[in-house]
PDB file of N, CA and C in Angstrom:
ATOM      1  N   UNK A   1     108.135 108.921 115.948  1.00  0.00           N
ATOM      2  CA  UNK A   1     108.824 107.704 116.298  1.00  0.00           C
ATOM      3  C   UNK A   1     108.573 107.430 117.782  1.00  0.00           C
ATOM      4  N   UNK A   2     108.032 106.392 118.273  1.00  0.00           N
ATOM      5  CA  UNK A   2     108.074 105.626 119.300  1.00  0.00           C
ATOM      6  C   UNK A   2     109.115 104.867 120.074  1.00  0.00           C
ATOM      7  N   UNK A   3     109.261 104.711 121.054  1.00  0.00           N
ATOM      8  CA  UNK A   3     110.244 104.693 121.817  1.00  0.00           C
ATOM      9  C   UNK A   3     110.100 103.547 122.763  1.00  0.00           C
ATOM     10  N   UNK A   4     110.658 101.922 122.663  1.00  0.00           N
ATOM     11  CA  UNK A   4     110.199 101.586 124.016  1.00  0.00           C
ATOM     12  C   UNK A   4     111.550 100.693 124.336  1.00  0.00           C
ATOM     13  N   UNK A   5     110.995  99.838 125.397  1.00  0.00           N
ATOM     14  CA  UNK A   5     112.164  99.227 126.368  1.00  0.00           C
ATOM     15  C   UNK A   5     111.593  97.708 126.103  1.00  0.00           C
ATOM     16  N   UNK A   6     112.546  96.871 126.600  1.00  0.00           N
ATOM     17  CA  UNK A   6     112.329  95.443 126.099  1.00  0.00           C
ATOM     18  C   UNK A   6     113.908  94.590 127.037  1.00  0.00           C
ATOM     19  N   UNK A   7     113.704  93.415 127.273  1.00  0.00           N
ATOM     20  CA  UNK A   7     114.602  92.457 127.209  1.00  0.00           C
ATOM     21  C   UNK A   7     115.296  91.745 125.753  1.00  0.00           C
ATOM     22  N   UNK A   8     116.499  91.630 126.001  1.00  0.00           N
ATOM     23  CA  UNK A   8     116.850  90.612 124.551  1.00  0.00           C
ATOM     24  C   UNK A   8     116.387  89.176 124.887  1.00  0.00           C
ATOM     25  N   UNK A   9     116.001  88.609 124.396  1.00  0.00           N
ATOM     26  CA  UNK A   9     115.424  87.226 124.515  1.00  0.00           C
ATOM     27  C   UNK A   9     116.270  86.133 123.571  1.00  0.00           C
ATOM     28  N   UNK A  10     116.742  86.391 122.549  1.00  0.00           N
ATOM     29  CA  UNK A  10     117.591  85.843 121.483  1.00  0.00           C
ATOM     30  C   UNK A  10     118.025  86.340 120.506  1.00  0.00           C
ATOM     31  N   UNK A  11     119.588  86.409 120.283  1.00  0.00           N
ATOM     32  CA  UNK A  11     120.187  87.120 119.765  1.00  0.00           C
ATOM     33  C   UNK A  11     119.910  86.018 118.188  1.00  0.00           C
ATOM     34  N   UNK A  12     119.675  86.375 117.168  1.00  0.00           N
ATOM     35  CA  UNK A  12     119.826  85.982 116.016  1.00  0.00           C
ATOM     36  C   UNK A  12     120.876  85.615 115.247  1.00  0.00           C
ATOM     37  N   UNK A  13     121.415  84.848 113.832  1.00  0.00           N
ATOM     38  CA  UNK A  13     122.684  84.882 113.167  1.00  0.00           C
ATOM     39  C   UNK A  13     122.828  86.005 112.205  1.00  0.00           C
ATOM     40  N   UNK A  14     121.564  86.255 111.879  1.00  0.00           N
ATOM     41  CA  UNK A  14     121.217  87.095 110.773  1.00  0.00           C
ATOM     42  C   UNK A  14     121.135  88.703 111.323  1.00  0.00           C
ATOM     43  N   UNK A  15     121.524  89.256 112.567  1.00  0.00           N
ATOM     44  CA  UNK A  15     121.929  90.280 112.710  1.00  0.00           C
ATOM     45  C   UNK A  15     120.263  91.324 113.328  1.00  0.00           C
ATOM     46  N   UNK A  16     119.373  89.928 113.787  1.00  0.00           N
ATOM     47  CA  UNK A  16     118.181  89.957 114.437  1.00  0.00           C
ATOM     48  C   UNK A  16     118.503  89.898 116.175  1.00  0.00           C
ATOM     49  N   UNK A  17     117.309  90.481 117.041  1.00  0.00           N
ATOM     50  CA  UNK A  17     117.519  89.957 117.605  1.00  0.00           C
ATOM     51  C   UNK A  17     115.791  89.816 118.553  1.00  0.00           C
ATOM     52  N   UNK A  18     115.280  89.230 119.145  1.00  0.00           N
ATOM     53  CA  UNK A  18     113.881  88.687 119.950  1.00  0.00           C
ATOM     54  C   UNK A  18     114.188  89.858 120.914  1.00  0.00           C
ATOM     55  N   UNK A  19     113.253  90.612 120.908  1.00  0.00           N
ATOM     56  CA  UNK A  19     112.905  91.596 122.593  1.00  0.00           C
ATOM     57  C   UNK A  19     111.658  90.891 122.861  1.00  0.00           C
ATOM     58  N   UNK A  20     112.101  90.779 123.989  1.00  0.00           N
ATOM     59  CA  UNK A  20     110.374  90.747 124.952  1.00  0.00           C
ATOM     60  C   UNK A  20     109.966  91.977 125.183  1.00  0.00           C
ATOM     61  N   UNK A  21     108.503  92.570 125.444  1.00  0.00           N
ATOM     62  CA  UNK A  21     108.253  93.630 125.826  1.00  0.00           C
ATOM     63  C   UNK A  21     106.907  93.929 126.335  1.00  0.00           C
ATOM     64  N   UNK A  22     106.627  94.451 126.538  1.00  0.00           N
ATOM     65  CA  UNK A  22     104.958  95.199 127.101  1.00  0.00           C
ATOM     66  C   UNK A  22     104.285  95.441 125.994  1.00  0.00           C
ATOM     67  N   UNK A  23     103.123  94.698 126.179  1.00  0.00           N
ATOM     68  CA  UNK A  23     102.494  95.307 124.802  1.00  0.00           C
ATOM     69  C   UNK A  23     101.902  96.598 125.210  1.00  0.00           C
ATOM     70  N   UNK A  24     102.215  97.708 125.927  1.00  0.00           N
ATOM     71  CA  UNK A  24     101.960  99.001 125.817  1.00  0.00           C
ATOM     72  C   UNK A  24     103.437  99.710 125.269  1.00  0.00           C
ATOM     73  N   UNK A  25     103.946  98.889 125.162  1.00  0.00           N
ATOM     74  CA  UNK A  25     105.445  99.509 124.364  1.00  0.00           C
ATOM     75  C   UNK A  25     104.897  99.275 122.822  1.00  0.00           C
ATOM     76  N   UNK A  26     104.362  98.940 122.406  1.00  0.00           N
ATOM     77  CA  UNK A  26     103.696  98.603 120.902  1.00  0.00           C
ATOM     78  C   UNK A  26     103.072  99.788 120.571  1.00  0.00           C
ATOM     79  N   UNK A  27     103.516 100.427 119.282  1.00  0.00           N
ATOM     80  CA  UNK A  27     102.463 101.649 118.803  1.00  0.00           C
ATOM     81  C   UNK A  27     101.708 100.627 117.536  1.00  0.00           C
ATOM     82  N   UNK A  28     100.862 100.249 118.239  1.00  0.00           N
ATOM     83  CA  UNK A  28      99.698 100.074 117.288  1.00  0.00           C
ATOM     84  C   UNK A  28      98.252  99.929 117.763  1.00  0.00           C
ATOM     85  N   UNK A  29      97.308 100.700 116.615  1.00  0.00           N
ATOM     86  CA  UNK A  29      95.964 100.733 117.658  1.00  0.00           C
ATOM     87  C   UNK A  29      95.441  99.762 117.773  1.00  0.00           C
ATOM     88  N   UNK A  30      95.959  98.305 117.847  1.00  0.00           N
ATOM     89  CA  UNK A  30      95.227  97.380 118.838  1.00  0.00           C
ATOM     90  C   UNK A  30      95.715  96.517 119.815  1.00  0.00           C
ATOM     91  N   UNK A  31      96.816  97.476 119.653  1.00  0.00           N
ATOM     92  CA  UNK A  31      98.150  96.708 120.478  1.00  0.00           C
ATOM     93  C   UNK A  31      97.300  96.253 121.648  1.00  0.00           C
ATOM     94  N   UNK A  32      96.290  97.468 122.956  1.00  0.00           N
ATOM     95  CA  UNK A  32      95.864  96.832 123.547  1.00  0.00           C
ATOM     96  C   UNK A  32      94.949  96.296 123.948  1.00  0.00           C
ATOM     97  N   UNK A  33      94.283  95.591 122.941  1.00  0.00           N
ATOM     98  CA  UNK A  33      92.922  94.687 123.425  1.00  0.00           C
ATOM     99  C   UNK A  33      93.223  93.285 122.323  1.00  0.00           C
ATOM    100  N   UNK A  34      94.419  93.424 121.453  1.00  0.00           N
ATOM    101  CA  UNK A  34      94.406  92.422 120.448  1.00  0.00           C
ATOM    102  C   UNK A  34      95.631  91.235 120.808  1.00  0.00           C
ATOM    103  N   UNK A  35      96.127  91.659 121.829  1.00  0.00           N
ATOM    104  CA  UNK A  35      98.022  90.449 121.814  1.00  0.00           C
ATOM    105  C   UNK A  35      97.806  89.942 123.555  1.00  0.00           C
ATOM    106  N   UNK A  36      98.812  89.230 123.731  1.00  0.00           N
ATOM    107  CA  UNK A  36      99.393  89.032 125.257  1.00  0.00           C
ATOM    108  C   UNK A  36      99.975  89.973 126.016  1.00  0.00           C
ATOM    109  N   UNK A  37     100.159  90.062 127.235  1.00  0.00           N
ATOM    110  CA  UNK A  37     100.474  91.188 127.746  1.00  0.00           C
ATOM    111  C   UNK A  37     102.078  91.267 127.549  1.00  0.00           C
ATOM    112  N   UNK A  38     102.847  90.413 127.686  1.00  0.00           N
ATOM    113  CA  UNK A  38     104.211  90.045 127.001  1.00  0.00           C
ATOM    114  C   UNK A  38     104.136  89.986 125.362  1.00  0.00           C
ATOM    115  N   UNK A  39     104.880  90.574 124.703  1.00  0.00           N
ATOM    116  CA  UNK A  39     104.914  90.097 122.974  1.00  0.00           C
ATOM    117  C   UNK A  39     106.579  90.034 123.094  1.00  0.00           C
ATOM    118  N   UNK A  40     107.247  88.928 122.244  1.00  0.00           N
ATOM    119  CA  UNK A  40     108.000  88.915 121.708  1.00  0.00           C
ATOM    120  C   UNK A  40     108.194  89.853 120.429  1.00  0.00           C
ATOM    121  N   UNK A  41     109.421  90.864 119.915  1.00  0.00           N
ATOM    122  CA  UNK A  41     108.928  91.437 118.795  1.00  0.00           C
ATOM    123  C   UNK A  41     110.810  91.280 118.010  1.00  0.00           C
ATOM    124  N   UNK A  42     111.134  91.055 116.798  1.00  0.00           N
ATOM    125  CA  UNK A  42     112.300  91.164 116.332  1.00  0.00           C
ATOM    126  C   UNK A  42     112.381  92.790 116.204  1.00  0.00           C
ATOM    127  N   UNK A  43     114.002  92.852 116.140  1.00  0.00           N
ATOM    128  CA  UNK A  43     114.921  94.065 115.990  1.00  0.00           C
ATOM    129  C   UNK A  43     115.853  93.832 115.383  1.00  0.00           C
ATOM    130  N   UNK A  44     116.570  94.765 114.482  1.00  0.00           N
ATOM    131  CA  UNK A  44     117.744  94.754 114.042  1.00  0.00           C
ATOM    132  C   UNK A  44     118.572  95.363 115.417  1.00  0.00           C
ATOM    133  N   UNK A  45     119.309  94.469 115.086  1.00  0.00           N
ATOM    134  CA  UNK A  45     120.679  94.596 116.087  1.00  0.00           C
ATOM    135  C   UNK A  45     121.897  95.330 115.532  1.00  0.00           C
ATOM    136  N   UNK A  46     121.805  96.887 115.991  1.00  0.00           N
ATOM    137  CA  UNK A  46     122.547  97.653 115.410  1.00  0.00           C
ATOM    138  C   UNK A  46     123.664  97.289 116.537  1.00  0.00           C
ATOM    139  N   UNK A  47     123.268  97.932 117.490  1.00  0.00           N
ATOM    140  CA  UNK A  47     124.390  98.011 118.763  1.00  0.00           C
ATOM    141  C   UNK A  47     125.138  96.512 119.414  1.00  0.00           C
ATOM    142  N   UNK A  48     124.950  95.522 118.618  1.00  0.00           N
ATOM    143  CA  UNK A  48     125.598  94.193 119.216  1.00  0.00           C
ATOM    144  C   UNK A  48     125.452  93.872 120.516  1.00  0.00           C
ATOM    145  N   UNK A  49     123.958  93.995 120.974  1.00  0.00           N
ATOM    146  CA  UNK A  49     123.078  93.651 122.318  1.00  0.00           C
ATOM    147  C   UNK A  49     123.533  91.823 122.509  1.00  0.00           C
ATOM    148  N   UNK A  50     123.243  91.462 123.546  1.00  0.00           N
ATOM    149  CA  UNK A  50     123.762  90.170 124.129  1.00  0.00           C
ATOM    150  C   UNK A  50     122.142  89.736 124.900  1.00  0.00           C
ATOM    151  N   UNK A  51     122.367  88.592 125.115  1.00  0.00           N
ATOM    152  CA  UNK A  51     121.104  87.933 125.537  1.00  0.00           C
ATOM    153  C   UNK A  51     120.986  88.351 127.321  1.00  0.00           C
ATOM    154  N   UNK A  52     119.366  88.814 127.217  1.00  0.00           N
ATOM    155  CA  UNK A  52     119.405  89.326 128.819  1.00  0.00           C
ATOM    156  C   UNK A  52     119.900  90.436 128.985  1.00  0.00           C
ATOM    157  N   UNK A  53     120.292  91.548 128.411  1.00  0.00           N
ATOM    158  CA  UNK A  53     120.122  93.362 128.420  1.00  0.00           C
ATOM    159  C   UNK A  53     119.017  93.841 128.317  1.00  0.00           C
ATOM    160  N   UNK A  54     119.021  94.837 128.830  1.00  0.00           N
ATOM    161  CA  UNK A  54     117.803  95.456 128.842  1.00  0.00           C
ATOM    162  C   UNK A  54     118.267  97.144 127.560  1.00  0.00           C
ATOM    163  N   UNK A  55     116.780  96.646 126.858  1.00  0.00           N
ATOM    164  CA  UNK A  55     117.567  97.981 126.104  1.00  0.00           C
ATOM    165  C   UNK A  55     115.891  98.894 125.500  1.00  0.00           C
ATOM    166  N   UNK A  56     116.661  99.519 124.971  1.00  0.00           N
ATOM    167  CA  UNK A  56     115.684 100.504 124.387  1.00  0.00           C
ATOM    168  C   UNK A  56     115.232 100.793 122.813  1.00  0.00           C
ATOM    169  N   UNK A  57     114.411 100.434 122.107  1.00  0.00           N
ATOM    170  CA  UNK A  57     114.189 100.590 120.527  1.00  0.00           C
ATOM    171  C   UNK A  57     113.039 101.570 119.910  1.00  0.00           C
ATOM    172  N   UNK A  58     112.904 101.657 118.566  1.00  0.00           N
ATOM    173  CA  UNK A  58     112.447 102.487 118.279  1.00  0.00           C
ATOM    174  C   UNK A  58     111.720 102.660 117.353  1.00  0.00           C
ATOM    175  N   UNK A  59     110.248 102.297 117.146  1.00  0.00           N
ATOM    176  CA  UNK A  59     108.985 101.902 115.523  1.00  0.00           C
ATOM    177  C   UNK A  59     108.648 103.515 115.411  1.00  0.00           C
ATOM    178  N   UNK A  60     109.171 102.899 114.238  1.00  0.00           N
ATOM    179  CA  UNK A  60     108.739 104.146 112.977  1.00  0.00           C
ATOM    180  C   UNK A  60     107.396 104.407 112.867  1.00  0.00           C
ATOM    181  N   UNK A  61     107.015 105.380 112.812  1.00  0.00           N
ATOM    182  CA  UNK A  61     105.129 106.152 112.812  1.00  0.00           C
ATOM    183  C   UNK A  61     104.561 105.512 111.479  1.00  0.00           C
ATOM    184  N   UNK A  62     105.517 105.494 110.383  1.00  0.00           N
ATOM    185  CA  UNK A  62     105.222 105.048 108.986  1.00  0.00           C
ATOM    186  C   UNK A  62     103.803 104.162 109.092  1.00  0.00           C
ATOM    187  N   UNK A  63     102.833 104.356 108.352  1.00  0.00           N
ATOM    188  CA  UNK A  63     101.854 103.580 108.314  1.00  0.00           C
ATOM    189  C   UNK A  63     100.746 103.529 109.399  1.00  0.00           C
ATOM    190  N   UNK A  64     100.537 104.438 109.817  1.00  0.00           N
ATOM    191  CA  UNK A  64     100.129 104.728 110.767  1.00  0.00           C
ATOM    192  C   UNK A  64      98.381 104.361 110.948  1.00  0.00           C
ATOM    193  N   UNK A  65      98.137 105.601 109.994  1.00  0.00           N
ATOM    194  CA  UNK A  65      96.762 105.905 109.152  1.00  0.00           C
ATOM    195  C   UNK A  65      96.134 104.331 108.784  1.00  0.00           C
ATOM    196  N   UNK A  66      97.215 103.913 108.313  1.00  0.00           N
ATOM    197  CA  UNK A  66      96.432 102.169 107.150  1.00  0.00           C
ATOM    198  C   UNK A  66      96.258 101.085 108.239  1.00  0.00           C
ATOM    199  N   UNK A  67      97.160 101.159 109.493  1.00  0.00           N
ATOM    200  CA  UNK A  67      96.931 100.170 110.529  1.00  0.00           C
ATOM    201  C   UNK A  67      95.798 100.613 111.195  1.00  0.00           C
ATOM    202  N   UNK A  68      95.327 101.938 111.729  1.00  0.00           N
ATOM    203  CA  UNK A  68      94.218 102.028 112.301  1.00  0.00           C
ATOM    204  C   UNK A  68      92.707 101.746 111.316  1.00  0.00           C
ATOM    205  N   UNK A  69      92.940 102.007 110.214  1.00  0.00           N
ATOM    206  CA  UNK A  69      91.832 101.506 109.470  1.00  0.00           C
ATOM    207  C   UNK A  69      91.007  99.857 109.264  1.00  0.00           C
ATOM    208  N   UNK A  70      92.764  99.689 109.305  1.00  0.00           N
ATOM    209  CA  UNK A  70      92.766  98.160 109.183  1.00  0.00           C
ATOM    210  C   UNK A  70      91.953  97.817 110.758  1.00  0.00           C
ATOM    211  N   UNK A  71      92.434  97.612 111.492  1.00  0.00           N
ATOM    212  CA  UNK A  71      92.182  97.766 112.865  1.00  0.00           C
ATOM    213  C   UNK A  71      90.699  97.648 113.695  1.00  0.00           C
ATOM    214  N   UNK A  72      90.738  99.570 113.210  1.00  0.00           N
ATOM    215  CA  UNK A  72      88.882  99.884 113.210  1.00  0.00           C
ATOM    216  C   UNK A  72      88.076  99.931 112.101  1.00  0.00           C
ATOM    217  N   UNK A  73      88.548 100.083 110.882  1.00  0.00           N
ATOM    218  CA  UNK A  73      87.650 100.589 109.654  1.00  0.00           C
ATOM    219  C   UNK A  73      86.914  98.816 109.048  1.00  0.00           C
ATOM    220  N   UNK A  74      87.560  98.376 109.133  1.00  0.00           N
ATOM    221  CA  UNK A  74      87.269  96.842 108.179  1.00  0.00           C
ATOM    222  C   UNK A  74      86.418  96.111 109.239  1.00  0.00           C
ATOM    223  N   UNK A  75      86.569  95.861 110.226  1.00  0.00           N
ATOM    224  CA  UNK A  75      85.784  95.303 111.370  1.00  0.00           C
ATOM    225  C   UNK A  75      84.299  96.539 111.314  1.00  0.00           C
ATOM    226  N   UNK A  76      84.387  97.290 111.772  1.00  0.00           N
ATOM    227  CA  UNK A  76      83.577  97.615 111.191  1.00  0.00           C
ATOM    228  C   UNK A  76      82.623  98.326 110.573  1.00  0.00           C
ATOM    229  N   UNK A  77      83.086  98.438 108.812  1.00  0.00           N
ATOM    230  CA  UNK A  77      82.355  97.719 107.995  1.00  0.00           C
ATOM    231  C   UNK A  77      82.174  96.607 107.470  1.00  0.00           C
ATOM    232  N   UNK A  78      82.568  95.367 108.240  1.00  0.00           N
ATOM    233  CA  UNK A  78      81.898  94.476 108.125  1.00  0.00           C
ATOM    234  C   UNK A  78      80.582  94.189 108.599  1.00  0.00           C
ATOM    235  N   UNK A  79      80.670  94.819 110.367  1.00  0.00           N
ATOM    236  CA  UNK A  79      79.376  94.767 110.889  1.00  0.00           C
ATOM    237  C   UNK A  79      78.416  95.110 110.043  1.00  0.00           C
ATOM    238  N   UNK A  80      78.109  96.425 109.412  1.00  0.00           N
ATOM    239  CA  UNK A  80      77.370  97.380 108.499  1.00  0.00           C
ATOM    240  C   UNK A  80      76.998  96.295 107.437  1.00  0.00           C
ATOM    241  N   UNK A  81      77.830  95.351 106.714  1.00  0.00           N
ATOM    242  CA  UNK A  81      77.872  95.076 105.301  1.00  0.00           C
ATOM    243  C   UNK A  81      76.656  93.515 106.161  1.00  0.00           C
ATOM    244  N   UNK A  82      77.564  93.147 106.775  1.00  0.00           N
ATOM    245  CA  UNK A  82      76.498  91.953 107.376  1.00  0.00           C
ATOM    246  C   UNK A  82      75.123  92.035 108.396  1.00  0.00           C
ATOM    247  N   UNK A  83      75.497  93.136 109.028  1.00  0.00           N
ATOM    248  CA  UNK A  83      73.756  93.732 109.280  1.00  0.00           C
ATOM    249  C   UNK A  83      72.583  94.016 107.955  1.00  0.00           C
ATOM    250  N   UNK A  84      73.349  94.765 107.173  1.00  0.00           N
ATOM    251  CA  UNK A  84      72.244  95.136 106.174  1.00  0.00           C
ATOM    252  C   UNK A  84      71.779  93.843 105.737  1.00  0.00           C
ATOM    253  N   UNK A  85      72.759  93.029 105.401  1.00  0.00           N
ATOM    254  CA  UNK A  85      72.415  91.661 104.933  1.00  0.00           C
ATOM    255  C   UNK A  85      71.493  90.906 105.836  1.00  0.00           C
ATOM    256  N   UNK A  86      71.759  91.058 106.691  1.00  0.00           N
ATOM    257  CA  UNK A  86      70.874  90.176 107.830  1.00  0.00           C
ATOM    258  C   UNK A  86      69.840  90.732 107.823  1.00  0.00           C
ATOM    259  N   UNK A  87      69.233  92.110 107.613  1.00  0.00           N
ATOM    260  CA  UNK A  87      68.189  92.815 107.670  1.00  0.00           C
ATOM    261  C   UNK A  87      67.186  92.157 106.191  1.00  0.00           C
ATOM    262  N   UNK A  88      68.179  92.548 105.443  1.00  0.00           N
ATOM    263  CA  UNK A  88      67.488  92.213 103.856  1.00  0.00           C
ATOM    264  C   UNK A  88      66.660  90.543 103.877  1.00  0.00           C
ATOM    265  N   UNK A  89      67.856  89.484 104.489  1.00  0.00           N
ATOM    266  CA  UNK A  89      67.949  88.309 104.280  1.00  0.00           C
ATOM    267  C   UNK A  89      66.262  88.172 105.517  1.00  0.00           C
ATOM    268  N   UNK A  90      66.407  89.042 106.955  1.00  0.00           N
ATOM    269  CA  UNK A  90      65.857  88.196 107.723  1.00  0.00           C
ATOM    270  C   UNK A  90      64.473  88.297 107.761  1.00  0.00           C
TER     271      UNK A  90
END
């Protein structure tokens, strides 16, 4: 489990609430070459945070493996699938 820090940005009705944050507070492997350096990200609002605290949250590792594939694996083999093609075709 990952651990980061954030602003509340908007508290939700539905028991949501908007953090702003660093996208090096993001565990994901493309967090940094793929977003803005600011991301907005939703949270459940356990602790009844208020707009403009600064607080601390916490992404689950779950899925870890399938996002980096996604990420690096599909990009590419695409290259691979459309090189060969380009080879065959050119």
């Amino acid at each position: 489990m990952r651990t980061g820090t954030g602003v509340i940005e908007e508290v939700c009705a539905d028991g949501l609430v908007k953090i702003q944050t660093n996208r090096s507070n993001l565990y994901s492997p493309c967090s940094d070459s793929m977003c803005a350096d600011n991301v907005v990200i939703d949270a459940v609002n356990t602790i009844g945070a208020k707009k403009g605290q600064f607080v601390q949250f916490n992404i689950p590792d779950a899925g870890m493996g399938v996002k980096g594939i996604v990420c690096f694996g599909v990009p590419l083999l695409l290259i691979i699938v459309f090189g060969i093609i380009g080879y065959i075709l050119g």
